[in-house]
Protein backbone atom coordinates (compact mmCIF):
# COMPACT_ATOMS: atom_id res chain seq x y z
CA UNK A 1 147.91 43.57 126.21
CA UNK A 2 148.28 40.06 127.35
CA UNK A 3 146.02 38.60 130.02
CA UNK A 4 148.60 38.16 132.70
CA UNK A 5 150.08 41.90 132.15
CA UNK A 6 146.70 42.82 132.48
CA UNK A 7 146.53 41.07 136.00
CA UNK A 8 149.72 42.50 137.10
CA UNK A 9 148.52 45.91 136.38
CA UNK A 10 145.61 45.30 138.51
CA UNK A 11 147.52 43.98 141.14
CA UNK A 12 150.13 47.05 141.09
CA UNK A 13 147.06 49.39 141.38
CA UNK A 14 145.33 47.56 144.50
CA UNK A 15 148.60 47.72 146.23
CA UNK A 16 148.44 51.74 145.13
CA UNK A 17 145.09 52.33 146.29
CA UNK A 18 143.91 49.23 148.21
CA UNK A 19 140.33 49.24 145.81
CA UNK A 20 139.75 49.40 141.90
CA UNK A 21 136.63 50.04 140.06
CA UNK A 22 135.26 47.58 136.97
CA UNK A 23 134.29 50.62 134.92
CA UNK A 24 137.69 52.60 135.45
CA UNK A 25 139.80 49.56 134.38
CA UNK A 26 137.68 48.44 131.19
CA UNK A 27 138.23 52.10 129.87
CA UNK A 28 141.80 51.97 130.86
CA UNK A 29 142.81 48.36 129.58
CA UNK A 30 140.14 48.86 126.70
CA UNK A 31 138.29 45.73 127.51
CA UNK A 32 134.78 44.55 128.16
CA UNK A 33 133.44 44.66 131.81
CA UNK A 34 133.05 41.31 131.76
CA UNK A 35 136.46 40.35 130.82
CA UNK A 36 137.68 42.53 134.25
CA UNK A 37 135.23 40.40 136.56
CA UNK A 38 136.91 37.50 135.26
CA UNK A 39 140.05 38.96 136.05
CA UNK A 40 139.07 40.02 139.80
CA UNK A 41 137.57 36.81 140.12
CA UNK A 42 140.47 34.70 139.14
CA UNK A 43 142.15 37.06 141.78
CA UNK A 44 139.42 36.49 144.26
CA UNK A 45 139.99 32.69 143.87
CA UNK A 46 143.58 33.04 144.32
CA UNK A 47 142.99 35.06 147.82
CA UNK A 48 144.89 38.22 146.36
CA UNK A 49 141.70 40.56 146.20
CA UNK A 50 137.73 40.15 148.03
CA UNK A 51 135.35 40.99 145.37
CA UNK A 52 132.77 43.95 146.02
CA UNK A 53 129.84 45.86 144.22
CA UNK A 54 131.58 47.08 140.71
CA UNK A 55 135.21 46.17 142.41
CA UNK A 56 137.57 44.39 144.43
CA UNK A 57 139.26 45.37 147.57
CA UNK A 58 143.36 44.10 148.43
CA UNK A 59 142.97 40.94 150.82
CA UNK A 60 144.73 42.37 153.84
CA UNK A 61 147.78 39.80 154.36
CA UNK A 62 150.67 40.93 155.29
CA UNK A 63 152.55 38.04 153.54
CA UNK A 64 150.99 38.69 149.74
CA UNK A 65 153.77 39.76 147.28
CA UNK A 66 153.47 41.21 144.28
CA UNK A 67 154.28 39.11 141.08
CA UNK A 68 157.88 39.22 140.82
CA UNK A 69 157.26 41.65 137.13
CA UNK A 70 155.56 44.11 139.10
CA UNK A 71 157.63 44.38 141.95
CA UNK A 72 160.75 44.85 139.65
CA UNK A 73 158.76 48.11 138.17
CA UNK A 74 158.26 49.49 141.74
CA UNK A 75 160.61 52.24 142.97
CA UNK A 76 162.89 51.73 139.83
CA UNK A 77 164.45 55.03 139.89
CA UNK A 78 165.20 54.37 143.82
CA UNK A 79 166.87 50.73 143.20
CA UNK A 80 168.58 52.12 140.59
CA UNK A 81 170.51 55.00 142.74
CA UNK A 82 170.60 51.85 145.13
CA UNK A 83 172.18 49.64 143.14
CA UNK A 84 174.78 52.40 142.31
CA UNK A 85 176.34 52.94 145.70
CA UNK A 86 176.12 49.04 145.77
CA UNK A 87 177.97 48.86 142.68
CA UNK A 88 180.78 50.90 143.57
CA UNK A 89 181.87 48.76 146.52
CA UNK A 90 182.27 45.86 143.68
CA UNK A 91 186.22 45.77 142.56
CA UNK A 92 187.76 43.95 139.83
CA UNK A 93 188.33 40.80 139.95
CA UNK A 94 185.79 40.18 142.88
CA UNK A 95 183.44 37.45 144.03
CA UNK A 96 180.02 38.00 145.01
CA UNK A 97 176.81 36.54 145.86
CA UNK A 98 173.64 38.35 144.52
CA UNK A 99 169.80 37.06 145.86
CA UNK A 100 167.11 36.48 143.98
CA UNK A 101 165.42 40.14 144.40
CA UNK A 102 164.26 42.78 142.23
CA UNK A 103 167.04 45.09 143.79
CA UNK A 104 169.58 42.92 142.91
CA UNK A 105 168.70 42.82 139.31
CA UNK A 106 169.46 46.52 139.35
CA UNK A 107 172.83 45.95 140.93
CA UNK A 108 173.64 43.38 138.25
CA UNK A 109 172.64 45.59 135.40
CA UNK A 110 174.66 48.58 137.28
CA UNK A 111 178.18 46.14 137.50
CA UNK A 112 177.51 45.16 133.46
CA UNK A 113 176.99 48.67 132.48
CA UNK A 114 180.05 50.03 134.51
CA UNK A 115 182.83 47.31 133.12
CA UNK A 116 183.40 45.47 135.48
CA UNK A 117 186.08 42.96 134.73
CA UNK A 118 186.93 39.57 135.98
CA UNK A 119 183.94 39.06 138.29
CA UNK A 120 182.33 35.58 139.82
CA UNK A 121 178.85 36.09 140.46
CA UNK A 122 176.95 33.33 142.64
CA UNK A 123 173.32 33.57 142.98
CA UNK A 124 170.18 31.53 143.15
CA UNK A 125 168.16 34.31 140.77
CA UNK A 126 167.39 32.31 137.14
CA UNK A 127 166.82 36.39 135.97
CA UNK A 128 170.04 37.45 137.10
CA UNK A 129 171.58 34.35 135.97
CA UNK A 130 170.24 35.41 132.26
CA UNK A 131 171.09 38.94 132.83
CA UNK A 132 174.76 38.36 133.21
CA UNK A 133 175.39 34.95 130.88
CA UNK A 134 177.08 36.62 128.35
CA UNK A 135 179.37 39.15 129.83
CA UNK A 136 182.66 38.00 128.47
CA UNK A 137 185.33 37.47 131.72
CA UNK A 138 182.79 36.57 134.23
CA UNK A 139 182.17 33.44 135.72
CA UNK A 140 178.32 33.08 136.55
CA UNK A 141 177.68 30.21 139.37
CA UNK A 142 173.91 29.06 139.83
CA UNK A 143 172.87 27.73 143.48
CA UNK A 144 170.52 24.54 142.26
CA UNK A 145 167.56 23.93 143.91
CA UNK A 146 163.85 24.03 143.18
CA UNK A 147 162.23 27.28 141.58
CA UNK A 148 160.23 29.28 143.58
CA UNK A 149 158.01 30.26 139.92
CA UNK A 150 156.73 33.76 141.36
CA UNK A 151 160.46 34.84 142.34
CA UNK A 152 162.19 32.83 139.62
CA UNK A 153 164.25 31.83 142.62
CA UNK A 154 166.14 28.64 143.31
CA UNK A 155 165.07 27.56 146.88
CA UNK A 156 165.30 24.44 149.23
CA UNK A 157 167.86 22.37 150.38
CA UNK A 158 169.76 22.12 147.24
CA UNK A 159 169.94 26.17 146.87
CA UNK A 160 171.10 26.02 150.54
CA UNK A 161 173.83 23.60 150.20
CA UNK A 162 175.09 25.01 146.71
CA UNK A 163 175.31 28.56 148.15
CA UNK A 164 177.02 27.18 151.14
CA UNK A 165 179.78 25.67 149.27
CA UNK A 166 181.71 29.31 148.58
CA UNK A 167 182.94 32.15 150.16
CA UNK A 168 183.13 35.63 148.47
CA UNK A 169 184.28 38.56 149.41
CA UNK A 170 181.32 40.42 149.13
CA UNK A 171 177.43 39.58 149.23
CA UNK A 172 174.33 41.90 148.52
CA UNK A 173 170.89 41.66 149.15
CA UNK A 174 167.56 42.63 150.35
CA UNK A 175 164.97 41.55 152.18
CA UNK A 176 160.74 42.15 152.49
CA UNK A 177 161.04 43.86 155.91
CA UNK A 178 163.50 45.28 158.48
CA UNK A 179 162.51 45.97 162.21
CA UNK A 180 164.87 46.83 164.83
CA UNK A 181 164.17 44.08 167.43
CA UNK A 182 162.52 41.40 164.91
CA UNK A 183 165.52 42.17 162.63
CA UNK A 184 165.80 40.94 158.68
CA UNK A 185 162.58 39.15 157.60
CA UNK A 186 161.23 37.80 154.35
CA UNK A 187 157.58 36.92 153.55
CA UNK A 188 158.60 33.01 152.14
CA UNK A 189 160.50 30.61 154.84
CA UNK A 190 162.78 29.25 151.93
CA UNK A 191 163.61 32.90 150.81
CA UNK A 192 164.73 33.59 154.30
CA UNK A 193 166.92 30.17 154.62
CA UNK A 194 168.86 31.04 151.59
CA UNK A 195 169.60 34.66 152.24
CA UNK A 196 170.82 33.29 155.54
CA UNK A 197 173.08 31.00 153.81
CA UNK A 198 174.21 33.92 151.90
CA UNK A 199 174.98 35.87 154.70
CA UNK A 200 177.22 32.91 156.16
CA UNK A 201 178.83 32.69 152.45
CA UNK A 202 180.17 36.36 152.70
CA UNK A 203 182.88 38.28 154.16
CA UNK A 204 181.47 41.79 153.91
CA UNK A 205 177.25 41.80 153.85
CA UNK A 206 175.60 44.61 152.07
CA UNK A 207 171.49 44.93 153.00
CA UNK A 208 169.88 46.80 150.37
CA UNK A 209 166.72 47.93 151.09
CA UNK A 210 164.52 50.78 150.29
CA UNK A 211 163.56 53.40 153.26
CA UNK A 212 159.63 51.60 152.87
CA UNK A 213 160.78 48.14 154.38
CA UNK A 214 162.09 49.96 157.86
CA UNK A 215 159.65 49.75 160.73
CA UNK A 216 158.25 46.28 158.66
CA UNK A 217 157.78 43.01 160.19
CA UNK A 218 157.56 39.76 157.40
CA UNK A 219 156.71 36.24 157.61
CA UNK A 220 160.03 34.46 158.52
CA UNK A 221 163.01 35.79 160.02
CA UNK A 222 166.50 35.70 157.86
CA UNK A 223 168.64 37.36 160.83
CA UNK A 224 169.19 39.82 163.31
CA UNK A 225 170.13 43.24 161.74
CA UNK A 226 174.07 42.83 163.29
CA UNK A 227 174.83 40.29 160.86
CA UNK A 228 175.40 42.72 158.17
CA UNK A 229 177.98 45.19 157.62
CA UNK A 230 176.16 48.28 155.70
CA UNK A 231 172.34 49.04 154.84
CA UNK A 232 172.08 50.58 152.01
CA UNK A 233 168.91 52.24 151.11
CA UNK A 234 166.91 55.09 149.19
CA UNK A 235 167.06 58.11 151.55
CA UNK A 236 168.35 59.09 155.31
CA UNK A 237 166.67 57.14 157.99
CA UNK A 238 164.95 58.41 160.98
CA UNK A 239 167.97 59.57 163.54
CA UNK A 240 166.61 56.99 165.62
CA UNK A 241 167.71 54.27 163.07
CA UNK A 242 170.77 56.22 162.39
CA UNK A 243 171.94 55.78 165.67
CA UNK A 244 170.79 51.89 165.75
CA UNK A 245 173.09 51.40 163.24
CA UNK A 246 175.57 53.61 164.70
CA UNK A 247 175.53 52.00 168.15
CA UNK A 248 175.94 47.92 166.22
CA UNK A 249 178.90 49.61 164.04
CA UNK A 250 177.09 49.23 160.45
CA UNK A 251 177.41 51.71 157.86
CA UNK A 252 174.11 53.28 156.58
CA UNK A 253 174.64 54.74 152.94
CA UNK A 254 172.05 56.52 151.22
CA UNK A 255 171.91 58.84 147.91
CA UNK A 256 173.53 62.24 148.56
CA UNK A 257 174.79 60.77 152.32
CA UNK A 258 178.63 60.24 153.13
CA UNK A 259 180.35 57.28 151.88
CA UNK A 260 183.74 57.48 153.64
C-alpha cells in the first residue's frame, strides 16, 4: 500500500471514530510502529490530527475535508441511488453543468452507463472531465481556472467567468452543508463562488446532497436554499424540512419517495 493511501485510510478512520491507536493500525496496514508516528505526525504538522499517548485525536475544525479519494468512497451506495434519480431528469440532447464533487462523479458515471446521447456537459471537475472524454456524441466543456489540488477543481476568477459564459438547461450539484436559515454553504470560499455561478448558469437547479449535510453550517455561503428547484438526497427528511421545502415550492426527491 502506498504511503498516501495509507494516510487516507487514517484519515477516513479519525473521521469514523474521532481517535486511532498506533498498535491497531501497524497490525492493520502491516507496518512498523514507527512508520505510523510518522504518518500521524506528518498529519499533526498539517493540523488534520493532535497527537496523543500511542495515538492521535481528529483536530476539531469544522472546515477540514477529507482528501477528495476518501470522500468519493464515503456513502457510495447512497450517491449512487442519488445520482440515479439525478440521472433520470437528464434528456437527450441536454446541456448541463456538473460541480466539482464526489456526488457528481456518480451522476456522470450514472448518464455514461444509461446512454445518454447527444449531451454537453460543462463543469470545472478535471475527474469528471476525464470520466466523460471519450463518450462518443458528447461535447465536454472545461471552466479554466486554477486547480484547487485536494478537489481537482478549477477555481478563481477564470472558473467563474468560463462557467458564466453558458446557460443550460439543467445544473446539478452539492454542497458541504445545508441549514435552513444559513442556507447552501461550502467549506472553501472559491468552491462556494463557482457553485454560485453555476446556479446563475442554469435554468432548472438540482441540490444533491446526502440526508448528513441537513442541519450543517460550512465555511462560506453559496446561496439561500430558494435558489434551487429540487434537493435531492439519500432518505426522507425530517417533516419539518419537508414542509420547508414545501412552503419555498422545491421538490424534495429521495429513494423510494414520489417523483411526480
Amino acid at each position: 500500500m502506498l504511503a498516501v493511501e495509507r494516510k487516507n485510510r487514517i484519515i477516513e478512520q479519525l473521521h469514523e471514530n474521532k481517535r486511532v491507536v498506533v498498535s491497531d493500525l501497524s497490525k492493520q496496514f502491516g507496518v512498523s510502529g514507527e512508520t505510523i508516528r510518522r504518518d500521524l505526525e506528518k498529519l499533526d504538522r498539517e493540523g488534520i490530527v493532535t497527537k496523543s499517548y500511542g495515538g492521535a485525536v481528529l483536530t476539531e475544525e469544522f472546515s477540514m475535508e477529507m482528501p477528495f479519494g476518501v470522500r468519493r468512497r464515503k456513502n457510495a451506495p447512497e450517491k449512487r441511488e442519488m445520482s440515479l434519480i439525478a440521472a433520470s431528469f437528464v434528456e437527450d440532447g441536454d446541456h448541463i453543468i456538473l460541480d466539482a464533487s464526489s456526488t457528481s462523479i456518480f451522476i456522470a458515471k450514472a448518464l455514461r452507463e444509461e446512454g445518454k446521447k447527444g449531451l454537453t456537459v460543462i463543469t470545472n471537475s478535471i475527474e469528471i472531465g476525464l470520466e466523460i472524454a471519450d463518450v462518443q456524441g458528447w461535447d465536454v466543456i472545461c471552466s479554466g481556472g486554477s486547480m484547487k489540488q485536494e478537489y481537482y477543481a478549477l477555481v478563481g476568477p477564470r472558473a467563474v467567468e468560463g462557467l458564466s459564459a453558458f446557460y443550460a438547461e439543467k445544473a446539478f450539484l452539492s454542497c458541504k452543508a445545508l441549514d435552513m436559515r444559513r442556507g447552501i454553504t461550502e467549506g472553501s470560499e472559491l468552491l462556494a463562488q463557482t457553485k454560485l455561478a453555476m446556479l446563475g448558469s442554469a435554468r432548472t437547479k438540482y441540490l444533491v446532497a446526502d440526508s448528513g449535510k441537513f442541519g450543517q453550517i460550512a465555511f462560506s455561503k453559496v446561496s439561500d436554499i430558494r435558489e434551487v428547484d429540487c434537493v435531492i438526497t439519500d432518505s426522507r427528511p425530517a417533516d419539518a424540512w419537508m414542509e420547508f421545502f414545501g412552503g419555498l415550492g422545491i421538490r424534495c426527491l429521495y429513494p423510494g419517495g414520489e417523483r411526480s
